[in-house]
Each structure stands twice: as structure tokens, then as C-alpha cells.
N, C-alpha and C. Protein backbone atom coordinates (compact mmCIF):
# COMPACT_ATOMS: atom_id res chain seq x y z
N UNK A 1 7.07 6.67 -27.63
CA UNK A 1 6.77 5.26 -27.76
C UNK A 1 6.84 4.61 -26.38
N UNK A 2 5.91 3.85 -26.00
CA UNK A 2 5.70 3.45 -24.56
C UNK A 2 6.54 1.65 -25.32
N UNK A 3 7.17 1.26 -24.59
CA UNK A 3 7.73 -0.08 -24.25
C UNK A 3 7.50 -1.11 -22.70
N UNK A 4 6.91 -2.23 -23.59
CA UNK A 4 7.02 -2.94 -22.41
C UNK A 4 8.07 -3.93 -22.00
N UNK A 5 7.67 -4.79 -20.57
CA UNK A 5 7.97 -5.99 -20.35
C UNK A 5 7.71 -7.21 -21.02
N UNK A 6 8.17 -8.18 -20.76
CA UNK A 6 8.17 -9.87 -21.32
C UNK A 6 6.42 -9.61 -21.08
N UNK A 7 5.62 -9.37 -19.99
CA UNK A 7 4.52 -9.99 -19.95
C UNK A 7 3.65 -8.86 -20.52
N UNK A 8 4.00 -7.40 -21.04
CA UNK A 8 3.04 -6.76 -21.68
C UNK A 8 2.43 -6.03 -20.56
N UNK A 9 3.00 -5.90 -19.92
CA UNK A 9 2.28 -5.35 -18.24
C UNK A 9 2.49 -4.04 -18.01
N UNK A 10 3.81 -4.04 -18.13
CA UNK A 10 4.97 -2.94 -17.77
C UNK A 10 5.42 -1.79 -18.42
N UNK A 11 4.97 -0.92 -18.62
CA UNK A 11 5.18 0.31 -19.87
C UNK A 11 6.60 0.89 -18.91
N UNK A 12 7.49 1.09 -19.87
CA UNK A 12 8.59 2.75 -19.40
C UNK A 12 7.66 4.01 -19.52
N UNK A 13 7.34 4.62 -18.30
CA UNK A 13 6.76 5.70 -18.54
C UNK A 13 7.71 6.95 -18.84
N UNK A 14 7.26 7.88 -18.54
CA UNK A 14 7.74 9.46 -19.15
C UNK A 14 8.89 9.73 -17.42
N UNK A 15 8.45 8.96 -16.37
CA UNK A 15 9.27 9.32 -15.36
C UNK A 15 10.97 8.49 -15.84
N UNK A 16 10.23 7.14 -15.86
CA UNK A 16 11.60 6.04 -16.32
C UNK A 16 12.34 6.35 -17.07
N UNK A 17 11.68 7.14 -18.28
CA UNK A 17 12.40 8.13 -19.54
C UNK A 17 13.72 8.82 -18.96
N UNK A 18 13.37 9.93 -17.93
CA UNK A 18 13.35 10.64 -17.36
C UNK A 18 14.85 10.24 -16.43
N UNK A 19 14.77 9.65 -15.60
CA UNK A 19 15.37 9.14 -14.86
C UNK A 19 16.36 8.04 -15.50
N UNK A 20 16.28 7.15 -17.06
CA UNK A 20 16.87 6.69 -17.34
C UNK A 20 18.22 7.18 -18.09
N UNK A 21 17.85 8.93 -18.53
CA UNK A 21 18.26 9.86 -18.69
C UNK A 21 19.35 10.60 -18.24
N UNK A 22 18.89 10.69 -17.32
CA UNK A 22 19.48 10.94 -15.63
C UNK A 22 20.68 10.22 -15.71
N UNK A 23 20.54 9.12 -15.24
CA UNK A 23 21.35 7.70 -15.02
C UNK A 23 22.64 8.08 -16.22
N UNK A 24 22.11 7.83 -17.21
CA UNK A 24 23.37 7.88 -18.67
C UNK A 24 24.12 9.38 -18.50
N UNK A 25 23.64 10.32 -17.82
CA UNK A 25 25.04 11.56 -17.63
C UNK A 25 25.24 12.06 -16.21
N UNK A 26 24.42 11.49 -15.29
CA UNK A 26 25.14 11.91 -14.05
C UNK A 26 24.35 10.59 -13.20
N UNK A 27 24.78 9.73 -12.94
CA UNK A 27 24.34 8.30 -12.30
C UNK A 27 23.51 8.95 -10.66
N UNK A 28 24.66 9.97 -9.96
CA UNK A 28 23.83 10.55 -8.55
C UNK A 28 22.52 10.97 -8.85
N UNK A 29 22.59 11.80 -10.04
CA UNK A 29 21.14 12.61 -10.27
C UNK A 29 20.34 11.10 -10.18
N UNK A 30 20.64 10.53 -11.73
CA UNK A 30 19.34 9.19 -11.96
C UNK A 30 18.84 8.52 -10.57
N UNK A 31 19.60 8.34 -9.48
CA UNK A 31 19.41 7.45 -8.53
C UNK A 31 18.66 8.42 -7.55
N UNK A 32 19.31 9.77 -7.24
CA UNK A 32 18.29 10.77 -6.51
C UNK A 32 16.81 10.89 -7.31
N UNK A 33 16.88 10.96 -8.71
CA UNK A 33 15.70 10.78 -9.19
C UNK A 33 14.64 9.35 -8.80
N UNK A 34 15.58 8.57 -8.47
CA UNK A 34 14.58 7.20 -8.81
C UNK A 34 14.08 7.08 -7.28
N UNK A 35 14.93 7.70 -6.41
CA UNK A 35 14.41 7.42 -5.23
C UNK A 35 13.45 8.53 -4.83
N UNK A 36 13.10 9.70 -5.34
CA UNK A 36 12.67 10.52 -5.33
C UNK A 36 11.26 10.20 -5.69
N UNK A 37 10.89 9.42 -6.74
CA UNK A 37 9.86 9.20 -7.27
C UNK A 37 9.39 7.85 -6.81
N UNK A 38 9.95 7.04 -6.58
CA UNK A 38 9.80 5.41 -6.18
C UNK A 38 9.74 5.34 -4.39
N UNK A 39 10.66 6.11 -3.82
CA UNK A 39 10.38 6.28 -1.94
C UNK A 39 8.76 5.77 -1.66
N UNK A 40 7.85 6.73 -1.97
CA UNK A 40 6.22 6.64 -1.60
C UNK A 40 6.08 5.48 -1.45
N UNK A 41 5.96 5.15 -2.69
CA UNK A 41 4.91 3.98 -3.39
C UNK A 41 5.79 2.87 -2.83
N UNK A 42 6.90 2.85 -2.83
CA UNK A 42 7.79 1.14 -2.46
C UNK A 42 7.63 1.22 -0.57
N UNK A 43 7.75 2.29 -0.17
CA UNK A 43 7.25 2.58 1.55
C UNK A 43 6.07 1.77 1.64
N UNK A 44 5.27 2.15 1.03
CA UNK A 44 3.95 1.45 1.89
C UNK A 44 3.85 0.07 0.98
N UNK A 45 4.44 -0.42 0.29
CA UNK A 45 4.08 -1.49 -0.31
C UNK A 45 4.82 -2.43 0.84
N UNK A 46 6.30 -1.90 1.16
CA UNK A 46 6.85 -2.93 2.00
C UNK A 46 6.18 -2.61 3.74
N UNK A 47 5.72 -1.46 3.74
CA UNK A 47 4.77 -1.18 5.24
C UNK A 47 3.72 -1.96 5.67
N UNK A 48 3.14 -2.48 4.00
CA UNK A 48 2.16 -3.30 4.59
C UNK A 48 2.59 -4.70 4.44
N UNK A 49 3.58 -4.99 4.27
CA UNK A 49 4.16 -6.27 3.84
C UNK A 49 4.84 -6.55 5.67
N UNK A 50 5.40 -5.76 6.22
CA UNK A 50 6.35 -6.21 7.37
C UNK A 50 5.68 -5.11 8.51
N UNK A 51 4.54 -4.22 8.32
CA UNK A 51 3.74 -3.42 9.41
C UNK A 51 4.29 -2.50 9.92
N UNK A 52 5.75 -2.39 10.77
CA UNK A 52 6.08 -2.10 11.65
C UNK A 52 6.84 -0.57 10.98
N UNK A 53 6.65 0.29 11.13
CA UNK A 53 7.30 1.56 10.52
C UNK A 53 9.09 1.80 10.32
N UNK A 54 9.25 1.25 11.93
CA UNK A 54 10.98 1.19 11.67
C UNK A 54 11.71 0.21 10.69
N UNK A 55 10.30 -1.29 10.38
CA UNK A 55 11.16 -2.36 9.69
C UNK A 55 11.01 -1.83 8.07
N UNK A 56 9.74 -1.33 7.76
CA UNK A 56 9.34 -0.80 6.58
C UNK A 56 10.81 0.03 6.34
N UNK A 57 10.77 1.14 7.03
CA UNK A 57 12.38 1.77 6.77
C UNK A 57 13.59 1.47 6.47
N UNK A 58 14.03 0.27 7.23
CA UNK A 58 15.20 -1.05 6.95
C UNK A 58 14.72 -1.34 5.54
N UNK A 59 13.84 -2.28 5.31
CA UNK A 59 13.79 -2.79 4.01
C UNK A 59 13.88 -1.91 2.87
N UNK A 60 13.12 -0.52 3.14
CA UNK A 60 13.11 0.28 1.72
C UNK A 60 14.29 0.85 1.48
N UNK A 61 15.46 0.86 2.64
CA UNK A 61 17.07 1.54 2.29
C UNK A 61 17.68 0.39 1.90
N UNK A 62 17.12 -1.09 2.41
CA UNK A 62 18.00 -1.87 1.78
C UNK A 62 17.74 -2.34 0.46
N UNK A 63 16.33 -2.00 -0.34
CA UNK A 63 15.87 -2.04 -1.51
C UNK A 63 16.55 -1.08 -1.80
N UNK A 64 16.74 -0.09 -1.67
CA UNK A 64 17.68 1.08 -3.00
C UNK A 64 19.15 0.46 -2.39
N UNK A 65 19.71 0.13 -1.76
CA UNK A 65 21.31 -0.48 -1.85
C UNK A 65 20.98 -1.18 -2.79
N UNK A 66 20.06 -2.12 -3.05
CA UNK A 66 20.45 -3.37 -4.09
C UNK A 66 20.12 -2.59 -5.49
N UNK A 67 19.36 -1.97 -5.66
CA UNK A 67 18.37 -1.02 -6.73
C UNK A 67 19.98 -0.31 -7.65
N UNK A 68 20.64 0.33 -6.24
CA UNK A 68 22.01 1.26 -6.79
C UNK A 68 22.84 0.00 -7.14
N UNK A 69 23.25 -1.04 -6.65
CA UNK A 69 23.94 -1.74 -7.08
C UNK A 69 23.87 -2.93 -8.14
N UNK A 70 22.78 -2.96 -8.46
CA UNK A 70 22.47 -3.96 -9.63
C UNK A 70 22.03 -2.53 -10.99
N UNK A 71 21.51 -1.56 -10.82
CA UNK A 71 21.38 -0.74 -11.47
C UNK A 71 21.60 -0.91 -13.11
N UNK A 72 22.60 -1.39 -13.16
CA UNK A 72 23.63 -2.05 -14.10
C UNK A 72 23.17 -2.51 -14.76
N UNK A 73 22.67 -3.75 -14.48
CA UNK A 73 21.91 -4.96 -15.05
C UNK A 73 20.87 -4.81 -15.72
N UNK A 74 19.51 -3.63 -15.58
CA UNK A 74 18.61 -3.18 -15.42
C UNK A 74 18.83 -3.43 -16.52
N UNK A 75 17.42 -4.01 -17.17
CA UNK A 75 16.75 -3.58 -18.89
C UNK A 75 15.94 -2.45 -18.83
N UNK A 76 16.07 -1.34 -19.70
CA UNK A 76 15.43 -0.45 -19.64
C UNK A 76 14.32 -0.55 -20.36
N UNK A 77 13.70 -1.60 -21.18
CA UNK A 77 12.97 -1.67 -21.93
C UNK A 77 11.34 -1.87 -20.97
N UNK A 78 11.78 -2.15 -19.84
CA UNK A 78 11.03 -2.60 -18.37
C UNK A 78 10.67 -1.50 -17.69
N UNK A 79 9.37 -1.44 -17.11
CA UNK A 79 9.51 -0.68 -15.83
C UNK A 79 9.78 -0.58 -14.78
N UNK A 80 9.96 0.64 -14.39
CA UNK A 80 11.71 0.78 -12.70
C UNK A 80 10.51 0.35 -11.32
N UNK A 81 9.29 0.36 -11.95
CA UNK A 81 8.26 0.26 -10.73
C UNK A 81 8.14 -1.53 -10.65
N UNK A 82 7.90 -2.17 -11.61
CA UNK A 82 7.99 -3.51 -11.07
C UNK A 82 9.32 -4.19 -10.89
N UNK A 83 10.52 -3.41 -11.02
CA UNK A 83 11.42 -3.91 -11.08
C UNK A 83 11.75 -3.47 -9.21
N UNK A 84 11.41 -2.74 -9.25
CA UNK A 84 11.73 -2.25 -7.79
C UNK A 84 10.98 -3.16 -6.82
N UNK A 85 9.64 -3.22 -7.28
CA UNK A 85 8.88 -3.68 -6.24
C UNK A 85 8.99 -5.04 -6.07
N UNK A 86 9.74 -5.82 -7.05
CA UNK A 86 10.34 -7.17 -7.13
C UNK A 86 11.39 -7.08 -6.28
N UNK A 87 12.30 -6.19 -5.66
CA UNK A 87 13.36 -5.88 -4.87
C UNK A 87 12.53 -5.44 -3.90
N UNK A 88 11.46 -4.68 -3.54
CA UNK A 88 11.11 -4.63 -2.17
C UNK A 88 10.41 -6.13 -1.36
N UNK A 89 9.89 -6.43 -2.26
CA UNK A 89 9.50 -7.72 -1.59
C UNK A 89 10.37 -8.83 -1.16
N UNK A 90 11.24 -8.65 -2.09
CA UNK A 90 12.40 -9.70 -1.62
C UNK A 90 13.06 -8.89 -0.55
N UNK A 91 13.24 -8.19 -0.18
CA UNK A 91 13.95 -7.27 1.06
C UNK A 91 12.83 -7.34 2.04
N UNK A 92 11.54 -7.28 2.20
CA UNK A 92 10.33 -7.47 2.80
C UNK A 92 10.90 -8.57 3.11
N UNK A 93 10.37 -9.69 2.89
CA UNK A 93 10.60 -11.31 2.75
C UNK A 93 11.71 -11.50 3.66
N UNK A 94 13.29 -10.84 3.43
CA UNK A 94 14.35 -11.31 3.95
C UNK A 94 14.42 -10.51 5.03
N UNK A 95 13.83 -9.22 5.85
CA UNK A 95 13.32 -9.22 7.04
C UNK A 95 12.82 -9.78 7.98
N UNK A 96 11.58 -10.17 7.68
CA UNK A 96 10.27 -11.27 7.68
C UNK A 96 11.15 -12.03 8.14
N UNK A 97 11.94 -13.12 7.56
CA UNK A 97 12.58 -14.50 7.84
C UNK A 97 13.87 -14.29 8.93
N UNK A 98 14.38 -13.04 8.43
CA UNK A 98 15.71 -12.61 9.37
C UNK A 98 15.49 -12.48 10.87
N UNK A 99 14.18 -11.49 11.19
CA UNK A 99 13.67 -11.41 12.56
C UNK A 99 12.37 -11.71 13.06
N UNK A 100 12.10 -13.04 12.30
CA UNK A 100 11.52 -14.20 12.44
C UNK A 100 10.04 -13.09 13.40
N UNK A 101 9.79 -11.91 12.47
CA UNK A 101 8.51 -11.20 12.61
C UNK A 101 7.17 -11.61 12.84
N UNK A 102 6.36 -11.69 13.30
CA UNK A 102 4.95 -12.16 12.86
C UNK A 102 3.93 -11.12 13.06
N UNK A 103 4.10 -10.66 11.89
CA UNK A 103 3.11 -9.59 11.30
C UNK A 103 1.68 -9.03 12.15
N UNK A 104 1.24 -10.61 12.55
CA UNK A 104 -0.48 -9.98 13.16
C UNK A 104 -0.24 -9.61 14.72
N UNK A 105 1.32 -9.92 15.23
CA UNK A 105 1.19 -9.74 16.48
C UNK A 105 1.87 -7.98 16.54
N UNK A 106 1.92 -7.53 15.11
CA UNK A 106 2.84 -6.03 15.18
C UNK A 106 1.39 -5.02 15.27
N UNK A 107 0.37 -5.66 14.93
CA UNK A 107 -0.48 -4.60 14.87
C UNK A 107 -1.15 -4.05 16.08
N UNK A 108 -0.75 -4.86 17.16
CA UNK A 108 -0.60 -4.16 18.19
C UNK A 108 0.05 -3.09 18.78
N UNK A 109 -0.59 -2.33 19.89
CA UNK A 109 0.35 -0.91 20.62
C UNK A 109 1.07 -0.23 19.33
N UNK A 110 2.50 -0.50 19.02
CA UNK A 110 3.10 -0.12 18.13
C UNK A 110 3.30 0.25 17.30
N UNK A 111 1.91 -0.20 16.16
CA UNK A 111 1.93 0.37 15.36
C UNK A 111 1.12 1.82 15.22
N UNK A 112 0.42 2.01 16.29
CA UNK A 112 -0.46 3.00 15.82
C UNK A 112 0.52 4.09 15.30
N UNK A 113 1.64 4.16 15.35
CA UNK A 113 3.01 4.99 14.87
C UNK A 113 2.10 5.74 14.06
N UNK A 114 2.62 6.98 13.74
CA UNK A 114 2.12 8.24 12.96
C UNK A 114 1.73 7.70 11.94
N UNK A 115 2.95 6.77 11.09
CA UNK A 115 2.93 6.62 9.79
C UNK A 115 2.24 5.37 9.54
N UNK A 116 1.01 4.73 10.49
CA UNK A 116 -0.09 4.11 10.08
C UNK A 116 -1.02 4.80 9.49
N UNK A 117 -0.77 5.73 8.42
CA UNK A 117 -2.49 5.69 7.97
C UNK A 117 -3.64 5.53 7.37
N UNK A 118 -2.27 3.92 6.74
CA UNK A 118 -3.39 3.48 6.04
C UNK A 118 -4.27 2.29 7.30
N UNK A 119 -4.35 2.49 8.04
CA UNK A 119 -5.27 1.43 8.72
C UNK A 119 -5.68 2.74 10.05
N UNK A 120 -7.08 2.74 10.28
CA UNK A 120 -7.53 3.58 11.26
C UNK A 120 -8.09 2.62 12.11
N UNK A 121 -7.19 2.50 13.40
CA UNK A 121 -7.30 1.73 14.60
C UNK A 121 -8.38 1.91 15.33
N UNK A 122 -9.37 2.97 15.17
CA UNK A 122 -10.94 3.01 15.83
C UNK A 122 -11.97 2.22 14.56
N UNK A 123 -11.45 1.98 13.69
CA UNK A 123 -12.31 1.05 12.89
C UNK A 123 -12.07 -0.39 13.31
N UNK A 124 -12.93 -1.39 13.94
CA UNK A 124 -12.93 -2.74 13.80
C UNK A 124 -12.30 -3.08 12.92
N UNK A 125 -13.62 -3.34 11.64
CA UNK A 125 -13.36 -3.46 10.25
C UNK A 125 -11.97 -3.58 9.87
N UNK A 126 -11.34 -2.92 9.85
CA UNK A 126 -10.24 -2.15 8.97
C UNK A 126 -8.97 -2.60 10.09
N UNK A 127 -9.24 -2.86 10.85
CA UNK A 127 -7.93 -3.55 11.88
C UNK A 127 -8.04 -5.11 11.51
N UNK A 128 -9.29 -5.78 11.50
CA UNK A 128 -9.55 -7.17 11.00
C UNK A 128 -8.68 -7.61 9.66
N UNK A 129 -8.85 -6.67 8.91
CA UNK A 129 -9.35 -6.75 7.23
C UNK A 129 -7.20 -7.14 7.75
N UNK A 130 -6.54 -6.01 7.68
CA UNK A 130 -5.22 -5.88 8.41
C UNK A 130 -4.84 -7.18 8.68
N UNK A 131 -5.11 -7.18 10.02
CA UNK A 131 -5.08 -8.59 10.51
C UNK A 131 -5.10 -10.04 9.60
N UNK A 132 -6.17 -10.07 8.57
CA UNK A 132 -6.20 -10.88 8.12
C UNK A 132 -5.29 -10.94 7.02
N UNK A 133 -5.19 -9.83 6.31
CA UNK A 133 -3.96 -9.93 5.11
C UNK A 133 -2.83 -10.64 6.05
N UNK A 134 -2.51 -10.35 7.27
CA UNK A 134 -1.12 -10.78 7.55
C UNK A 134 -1.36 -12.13 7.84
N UNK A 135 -2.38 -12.86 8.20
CA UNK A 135 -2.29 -14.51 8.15
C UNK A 135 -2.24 -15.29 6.99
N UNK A 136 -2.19 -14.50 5.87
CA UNK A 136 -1.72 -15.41 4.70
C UNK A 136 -1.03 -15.41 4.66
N UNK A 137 -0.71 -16.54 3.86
CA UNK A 137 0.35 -17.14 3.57
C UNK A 137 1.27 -16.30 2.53
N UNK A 138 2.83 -16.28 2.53
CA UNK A 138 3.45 -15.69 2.07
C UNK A 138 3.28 -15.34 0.90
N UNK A 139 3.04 -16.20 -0.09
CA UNK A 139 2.89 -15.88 -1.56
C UNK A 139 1.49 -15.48 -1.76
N UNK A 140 0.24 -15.92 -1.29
CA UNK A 140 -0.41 -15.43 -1.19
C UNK A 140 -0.77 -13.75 -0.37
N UNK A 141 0.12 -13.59 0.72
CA UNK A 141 0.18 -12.07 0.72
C UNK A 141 0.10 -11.07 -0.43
N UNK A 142 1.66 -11.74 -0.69
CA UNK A 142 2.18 -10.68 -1.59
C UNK A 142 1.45 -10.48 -2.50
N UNK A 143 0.94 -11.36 -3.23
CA UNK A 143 -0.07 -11.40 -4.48
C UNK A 143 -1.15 -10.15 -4.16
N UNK A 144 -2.27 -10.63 -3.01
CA UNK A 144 -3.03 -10.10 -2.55
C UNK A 144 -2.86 -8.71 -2.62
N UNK A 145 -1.62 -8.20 -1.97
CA UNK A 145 -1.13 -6.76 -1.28
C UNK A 145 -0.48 -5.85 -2.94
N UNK A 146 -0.27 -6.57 -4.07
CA UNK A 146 0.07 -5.96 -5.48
C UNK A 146 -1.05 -5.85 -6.40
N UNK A 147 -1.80 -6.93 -5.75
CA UNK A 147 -3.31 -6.46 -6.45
C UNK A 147 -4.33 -5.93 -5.91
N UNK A 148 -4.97 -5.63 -4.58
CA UNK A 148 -5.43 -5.34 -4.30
C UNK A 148 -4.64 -3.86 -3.67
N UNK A 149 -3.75 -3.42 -3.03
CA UNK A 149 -3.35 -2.25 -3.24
C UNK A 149 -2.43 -1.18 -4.46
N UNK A 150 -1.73 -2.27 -5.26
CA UNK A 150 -1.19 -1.56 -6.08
C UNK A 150 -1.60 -1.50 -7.26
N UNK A 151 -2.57 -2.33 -7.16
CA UNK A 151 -3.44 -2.42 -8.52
C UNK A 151 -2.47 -2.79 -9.74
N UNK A 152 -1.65 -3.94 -9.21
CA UNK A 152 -0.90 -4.77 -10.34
C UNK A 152 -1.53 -5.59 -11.35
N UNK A 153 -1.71 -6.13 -12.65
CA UNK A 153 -2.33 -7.00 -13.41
C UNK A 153 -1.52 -7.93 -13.02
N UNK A 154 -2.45 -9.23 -12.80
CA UNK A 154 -1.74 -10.13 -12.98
C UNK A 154 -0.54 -11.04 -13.72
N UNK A 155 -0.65 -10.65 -14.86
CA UNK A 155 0.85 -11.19 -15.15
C UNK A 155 2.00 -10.03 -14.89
N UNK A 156 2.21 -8.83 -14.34
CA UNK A 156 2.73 -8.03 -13.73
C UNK A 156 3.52 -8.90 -12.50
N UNK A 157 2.27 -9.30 -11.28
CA UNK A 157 2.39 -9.91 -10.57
C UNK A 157 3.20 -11.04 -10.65
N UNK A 158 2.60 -11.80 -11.54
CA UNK A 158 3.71 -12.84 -11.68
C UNK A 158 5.03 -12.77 -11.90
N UNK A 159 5.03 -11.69 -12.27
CA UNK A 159 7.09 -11.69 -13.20
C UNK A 159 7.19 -11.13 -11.44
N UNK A 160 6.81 -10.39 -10.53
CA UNK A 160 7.18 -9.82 -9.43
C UNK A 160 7.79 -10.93 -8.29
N UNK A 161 6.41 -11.89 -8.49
CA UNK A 161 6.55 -12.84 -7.35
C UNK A 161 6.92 -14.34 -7.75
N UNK A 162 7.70 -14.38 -8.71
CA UNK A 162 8.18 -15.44 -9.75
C UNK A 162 7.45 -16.39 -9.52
N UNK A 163 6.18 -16.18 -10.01
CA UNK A 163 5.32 -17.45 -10.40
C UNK A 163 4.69 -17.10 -11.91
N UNK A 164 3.96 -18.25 -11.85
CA UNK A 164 3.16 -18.18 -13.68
C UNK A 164 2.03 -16.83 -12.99
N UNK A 165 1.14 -16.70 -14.06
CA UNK A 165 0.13 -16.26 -13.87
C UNK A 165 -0.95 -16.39 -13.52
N UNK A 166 -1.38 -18.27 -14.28
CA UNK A 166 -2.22 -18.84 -13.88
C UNK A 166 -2.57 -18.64 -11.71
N UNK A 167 -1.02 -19.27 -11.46
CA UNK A 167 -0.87 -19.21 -9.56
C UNK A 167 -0.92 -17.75 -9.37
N UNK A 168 -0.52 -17.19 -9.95
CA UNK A 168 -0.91 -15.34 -9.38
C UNK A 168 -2.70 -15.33 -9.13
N UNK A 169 -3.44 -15.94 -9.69
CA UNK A 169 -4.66 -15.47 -10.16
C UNK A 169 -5.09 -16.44 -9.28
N UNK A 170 -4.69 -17.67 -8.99
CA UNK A 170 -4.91 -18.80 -7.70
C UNK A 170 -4.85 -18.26 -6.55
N UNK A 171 -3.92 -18.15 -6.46
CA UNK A 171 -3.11 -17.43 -4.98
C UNK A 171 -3.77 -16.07 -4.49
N UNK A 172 -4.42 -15.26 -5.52
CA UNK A 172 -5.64 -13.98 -5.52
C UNK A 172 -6.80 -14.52 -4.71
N UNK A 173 -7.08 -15.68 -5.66
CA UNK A 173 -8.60 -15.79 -5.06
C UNK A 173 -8.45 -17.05 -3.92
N UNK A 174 -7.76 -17.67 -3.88
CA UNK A 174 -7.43 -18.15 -2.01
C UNK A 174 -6.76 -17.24 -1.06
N UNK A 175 -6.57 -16.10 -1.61
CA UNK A 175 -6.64 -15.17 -0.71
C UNK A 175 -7.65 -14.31 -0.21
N UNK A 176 -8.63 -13.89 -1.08
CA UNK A 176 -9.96 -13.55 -0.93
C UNK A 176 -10.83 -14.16 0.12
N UNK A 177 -10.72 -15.52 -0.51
CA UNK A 177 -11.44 -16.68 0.08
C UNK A 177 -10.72 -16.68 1.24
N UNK A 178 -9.57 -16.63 2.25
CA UNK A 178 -9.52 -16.85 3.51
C UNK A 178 -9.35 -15.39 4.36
N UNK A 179 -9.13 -14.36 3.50
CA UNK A 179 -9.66 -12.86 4.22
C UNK A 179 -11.44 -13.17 4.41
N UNK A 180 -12.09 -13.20 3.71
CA UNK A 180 -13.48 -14.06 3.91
C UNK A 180 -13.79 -14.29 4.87
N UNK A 181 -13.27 -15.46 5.29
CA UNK A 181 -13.16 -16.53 5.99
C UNK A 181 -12.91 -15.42 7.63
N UNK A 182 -11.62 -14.91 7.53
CA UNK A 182 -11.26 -14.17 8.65
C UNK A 182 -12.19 -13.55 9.14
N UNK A 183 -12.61 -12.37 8.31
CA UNK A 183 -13.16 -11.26 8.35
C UNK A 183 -14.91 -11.72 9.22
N UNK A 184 -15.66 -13.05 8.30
CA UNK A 184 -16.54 -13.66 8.70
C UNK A 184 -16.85 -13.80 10.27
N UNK A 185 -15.33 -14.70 10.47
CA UNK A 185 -15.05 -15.41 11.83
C UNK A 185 -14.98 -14.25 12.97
N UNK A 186 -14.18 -13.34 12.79
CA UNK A 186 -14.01 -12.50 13.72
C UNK A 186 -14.77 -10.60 13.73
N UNK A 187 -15.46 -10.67 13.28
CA UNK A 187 -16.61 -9.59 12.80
C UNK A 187 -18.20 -10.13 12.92
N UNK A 188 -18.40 -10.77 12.32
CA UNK A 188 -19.86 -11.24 12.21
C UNK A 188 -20.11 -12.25 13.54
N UNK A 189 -19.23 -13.21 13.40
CA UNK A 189 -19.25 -14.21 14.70
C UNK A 189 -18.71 -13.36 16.61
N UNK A 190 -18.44 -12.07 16.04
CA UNK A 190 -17.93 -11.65 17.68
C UNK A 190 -19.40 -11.63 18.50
């Protein structure tokens, strides 16, 4: 039996099963499990959220400190993937603000770090496109970066980035509209 979230978004899959499993007779295993399976996918979600490979690293150890320590709380009736990724962003976010980062100036030198690959730095294109996700605006990022890379549904999104749905689906397409805008300005107009 698959179970969801409040918004119908969120199935417990066969891993969450799995791992929730885990958790109820040996808590080390469940948590080696969850990080085992969740590491990837929460890496590059917060990689492209804060760019920089070493900060991506900070945030995703300080997302499983909070992950192990609220653990507790967890409804299992939910999935461990939006529940997590609601904790990486807020750990994203409290980077972001902590060392007062600015994203479009990281994509310089620095990042070409190994573990860029999702952006190939001999593509224009694809350094712009980059570029421009990071001049939105915060909530509009995030939105952008769960739907367009993680392929979140929108009311998913919303329970993530505590807004309604309606503004998830706002905040999508004024984000569109000023990647657009970017992409226009500095590609077509060079």
C-alpha cells in the first residue's frame, strides 16, 4: 500500500519502507540507510542551490544532523525525500544568509571543481541558463530548482517551501519569465 502526504504528492516508497524498518530495530542501520540513499539526490539539490562544492558539503552534513535529530518527529506516513529536501533547503538558505554568498559571483574560476557536472563551462548556454537561476529571487529559486530539476509537483513544492500552491505555480512561472528575460539579454543581445 503506497501512502501519502497532506497534499497527495508524496508516496512512502519501497526504500522509506525499508529504511523505516531499519530505524524501528537498529536506528544506526536506518540512518546509514537514509543517508545512503538520500546523499545523491539532496547533494545536488543543495549544489545547485549554494554552487560552490565545499558549501554544498556543509549544508548536506548539516541536513542529516538535523534529519538524525528530529528523526523522531518524522510522520512516516510522508515521504523521507520531501521531508529531507525541506531540510536541505532550509540548511541551503541558512548558508546563503550566514556567509552572505552570492551565488552568480561563485560561478566563477571555482567552480569548475570536479563535482560541477551538471553545468559544462565550454557551453555559453548552459553557464547563462546557471547564472540566471541564481538571480532569482529566493523563493522563486527554490521553486524553480524542485521543479525544474527534481521534477517536484507542485503542491509537493509547496509543503517544501511553505507556501500555498497557487504561489508555487506563481513563483514557477515568474521564474521562467525572468530566466527568459536573462537568457534573452545576455545570449541573443551579446
Amino acid at each position: 500500500m503506497t501512502v501519502y502526504d497532506e497534499h497527495n504528492t508524496a508516496p512512502l516508497n519501497a526504500d522509506d519502507l525499508n529504511i523505516r524498518r531499519a530505524f524501528e530495530t537498529d536506528p544506526q542501520d536506518g540512518f546509514r540507510r537514509l543517508v545512503e540513499r538520500y546523499s545523491q539526490p539532496l547533494y545536488w539539490h543543495i549544489r545547485r542551490m549554494v554552487v560552490s562544492h565545499d558549501d554544498a558539503d556543509d549544508a548536506l552534513q548539516e541536513t542529516f544532523i538535523r534529519a538524525w535529530k528530529n528523526i523522531s518527529s518524522f510522520r512516516w506516513e510522508s515521504g523521507l525525500h520531501s521531508w529531507l529536501l525541506k531540510i536541505a533547503t532550509n540548511e541551503s538558505l541558512r548558508l546563503i544568509n550566514r556567509r552572505k554568498l552570492q551565488p552568480a559571483a561563485l560561478l566563477e574560476g571555482e567552480t569548475r571543481h570536479a563535482a560541477a557536472s551538471h553545468v559544462d563551462f565550454d557551453n555559453e548556454v548552459a553557464v547563462n541558463f546557471q547564472r540566471a537561476i541564481q538571480t532569482l529571487p529566493e523563493k522563486q529559486r527554490i521553486v524553480f530548482l524542485l521543479r525544474y530539476y527534481d521534477e517536484k509537483e507542485f503542491g509537493e513544492i509547496a509543503s517544501i517551501a511553505e507556501m500555498s500552491e497557487d504561489s508555487a505555480r506563481v513563483n514557477y512561472s515568474h521564474a521562467k519569465k525572468r530566466i527568459k528575460e536573462f537568457m534573452t539579454e545576455n545570449i541573443i543581445g551579446s
